[in-house]
Each structure stands twice: as C-alpha cells, then as structure tokens.
Protein backbone atom coordinates (compact mmCIF):
# COMPACT_ATOMS: atom_id res chain seq x y z
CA UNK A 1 65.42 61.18 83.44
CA UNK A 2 62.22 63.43 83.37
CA UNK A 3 63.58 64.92 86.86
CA UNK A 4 66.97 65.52 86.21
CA UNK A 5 65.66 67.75 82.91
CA UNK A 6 63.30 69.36 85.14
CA UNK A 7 65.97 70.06 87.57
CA UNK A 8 68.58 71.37 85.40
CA UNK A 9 65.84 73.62 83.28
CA UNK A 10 64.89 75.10 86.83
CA UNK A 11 68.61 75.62 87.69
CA UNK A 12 69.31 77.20 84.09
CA UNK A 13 65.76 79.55 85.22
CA UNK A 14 67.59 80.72 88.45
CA UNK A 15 70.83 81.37 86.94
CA UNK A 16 69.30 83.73 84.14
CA UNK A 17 66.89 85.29 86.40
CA UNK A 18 69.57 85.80 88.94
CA UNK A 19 71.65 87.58 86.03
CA UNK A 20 68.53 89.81 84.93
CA UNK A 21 68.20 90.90 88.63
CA UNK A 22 71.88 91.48 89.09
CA UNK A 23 71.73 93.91 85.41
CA UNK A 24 68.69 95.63 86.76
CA UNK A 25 69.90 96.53 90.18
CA UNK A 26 73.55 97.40 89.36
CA UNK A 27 72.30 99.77 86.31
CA UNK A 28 73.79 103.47 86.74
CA UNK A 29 71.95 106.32 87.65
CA UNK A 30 74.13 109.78 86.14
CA UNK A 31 77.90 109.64 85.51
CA UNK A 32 79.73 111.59 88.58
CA UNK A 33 83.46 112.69 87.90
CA UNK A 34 84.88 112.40 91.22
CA UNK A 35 83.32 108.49 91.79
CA UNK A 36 84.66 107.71 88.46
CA UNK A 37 88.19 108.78 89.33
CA UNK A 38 90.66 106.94 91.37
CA UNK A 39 90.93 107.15 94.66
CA UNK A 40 94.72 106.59 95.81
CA UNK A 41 95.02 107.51 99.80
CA UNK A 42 94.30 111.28 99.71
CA UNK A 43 97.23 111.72 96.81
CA UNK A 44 96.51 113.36 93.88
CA UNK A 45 95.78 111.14 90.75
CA UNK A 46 97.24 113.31 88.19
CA UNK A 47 100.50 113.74 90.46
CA UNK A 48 103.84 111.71 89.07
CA UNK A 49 103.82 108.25 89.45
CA UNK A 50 107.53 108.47 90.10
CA UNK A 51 107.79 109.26 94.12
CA UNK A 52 111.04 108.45 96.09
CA UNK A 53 110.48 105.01 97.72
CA UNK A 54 113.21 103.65 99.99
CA UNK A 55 114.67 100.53 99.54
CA UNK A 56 114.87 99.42 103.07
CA UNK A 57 111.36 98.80 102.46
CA UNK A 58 111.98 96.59 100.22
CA UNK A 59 114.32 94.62 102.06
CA UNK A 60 112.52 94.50 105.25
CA UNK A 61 109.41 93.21 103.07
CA UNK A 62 111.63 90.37 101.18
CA UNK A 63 112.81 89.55 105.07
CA UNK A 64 109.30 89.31 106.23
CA UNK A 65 107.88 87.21 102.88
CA UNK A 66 111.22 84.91 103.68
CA UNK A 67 110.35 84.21 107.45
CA UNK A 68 106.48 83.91 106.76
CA UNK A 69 107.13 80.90 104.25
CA UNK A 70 109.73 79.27 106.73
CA UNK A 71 107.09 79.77 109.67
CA UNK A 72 104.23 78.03 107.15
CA UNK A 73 106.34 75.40 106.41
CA UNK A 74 107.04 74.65 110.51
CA UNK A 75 103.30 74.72 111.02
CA UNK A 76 103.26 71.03 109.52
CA UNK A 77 106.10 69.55 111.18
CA UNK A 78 104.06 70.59 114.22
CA UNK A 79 101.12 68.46 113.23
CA UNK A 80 103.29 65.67 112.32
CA UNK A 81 104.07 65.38 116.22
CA UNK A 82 102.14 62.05 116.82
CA UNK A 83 102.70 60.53 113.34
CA UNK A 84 106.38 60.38 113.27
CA UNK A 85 109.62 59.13 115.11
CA UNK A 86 110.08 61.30 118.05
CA UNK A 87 114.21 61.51 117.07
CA UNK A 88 113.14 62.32 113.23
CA UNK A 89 110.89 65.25 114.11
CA UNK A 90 113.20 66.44 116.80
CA UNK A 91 116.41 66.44 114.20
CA UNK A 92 113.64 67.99 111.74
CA UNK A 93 112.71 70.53 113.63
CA UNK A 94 116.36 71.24 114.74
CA UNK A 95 117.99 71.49 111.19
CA UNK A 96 114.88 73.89 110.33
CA UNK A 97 115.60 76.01 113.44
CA UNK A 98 119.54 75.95 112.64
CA UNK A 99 119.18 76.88 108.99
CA UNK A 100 116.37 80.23 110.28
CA UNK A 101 118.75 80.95 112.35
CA UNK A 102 121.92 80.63 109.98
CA UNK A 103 119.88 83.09 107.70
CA UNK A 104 118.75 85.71 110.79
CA UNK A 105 122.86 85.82 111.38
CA UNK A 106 123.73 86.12 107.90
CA UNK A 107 120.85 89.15 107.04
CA UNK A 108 122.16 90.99 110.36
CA UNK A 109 125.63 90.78 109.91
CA UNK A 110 125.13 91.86 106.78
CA UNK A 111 123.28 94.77 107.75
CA UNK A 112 120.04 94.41 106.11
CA UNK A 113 118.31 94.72 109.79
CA UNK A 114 119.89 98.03 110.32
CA UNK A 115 117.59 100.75 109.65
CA UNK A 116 120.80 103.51 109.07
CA UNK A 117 121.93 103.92 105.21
C-alpha cells in the first residue's frame, strides 16, 4: 500500500514538474505581427474568402473518397484468404469487384470522369 502511494505521489511530481517546464520553455518573448498572422499559401489573408472553386474538384474528390473506402474494405477479404471457404471468398470478392465496377461504368457514362464542362 505504502508503494503504490509512493508511486503515484512520484507520478503526480513528474506530471506537475513536466507542466512547469513545458510553461517555462514555451513562454513568449515580444509579440511579432507577421508570426501572429495567418499564413495561407502565399495568398493574402485579408483577400475575399469567396474565390471561384470548380466543382469538378469536388467530384473527382467524392470519386476518390468512394474508391478509397471500397479498396479498405477489400484489404480484409484479402486476409480472410486462409480462414474461409475458397468458393465464399471467391463469390465475395467477385460481387465486390462487379458492384466497383458497376459504379466506375455508371460515374463514366455519366460523365463525371470527363474533365470538359
């Protein structure tokens, strides 16, 4: 009992001392103007937030989010190689494929894929 107070009162010392240093060392020296303003990319931070953003960005990003989560998702059917029924992870795998593939059809007859407006 004696050593588990001990223990704890020397983790509790650490922790505080730990916070003390981290207060000391990241006190400020002078207040500079240009550190405290934002930095955004070499664009002016007083300019309108507003700028003209093209939508095909969007879509191409929505595409990319939609095939990353597919491509996670195939990573453990992978795995599952040796676990399962050799038929059940083929028709698994298969189905998966077919319904990427159902979707990649769809998005470029559609014309999402086409960079032209």
């Amino acid at each position: 009992m004696i050593f588990m107070l001990t223990l704890i009162l020397i983790l509790f010392m650490v922790g505080a001392l730990l916070s003390i240093l981290s207060v000391v060392i990241s006190e400020k020296s002078y207040f500079d103007r240009e550190k405290s303003s934002p930095f955004e990319c070499g664009f002016n931070p007083v300019a309108t937030s507003r700028l003209p953003f093209s939508l095909r960005f969007f879509i191409i990003a929505m595409i990319f989010l939609v095939f990353d989560v597919e491509i996670v998702l195939l990573l453990p059917l992978s795995a599952a190689w040796d676990v399962s029924n050799m038929s059940f992870w083929l028709l698994s795998y298969m189905m998966f494929l077919i319904i990427l593939l159902l979707g990649t059809i769809y998005e470029w007859s559609y014309g999402a894929l086409s960079w032209k407006l």
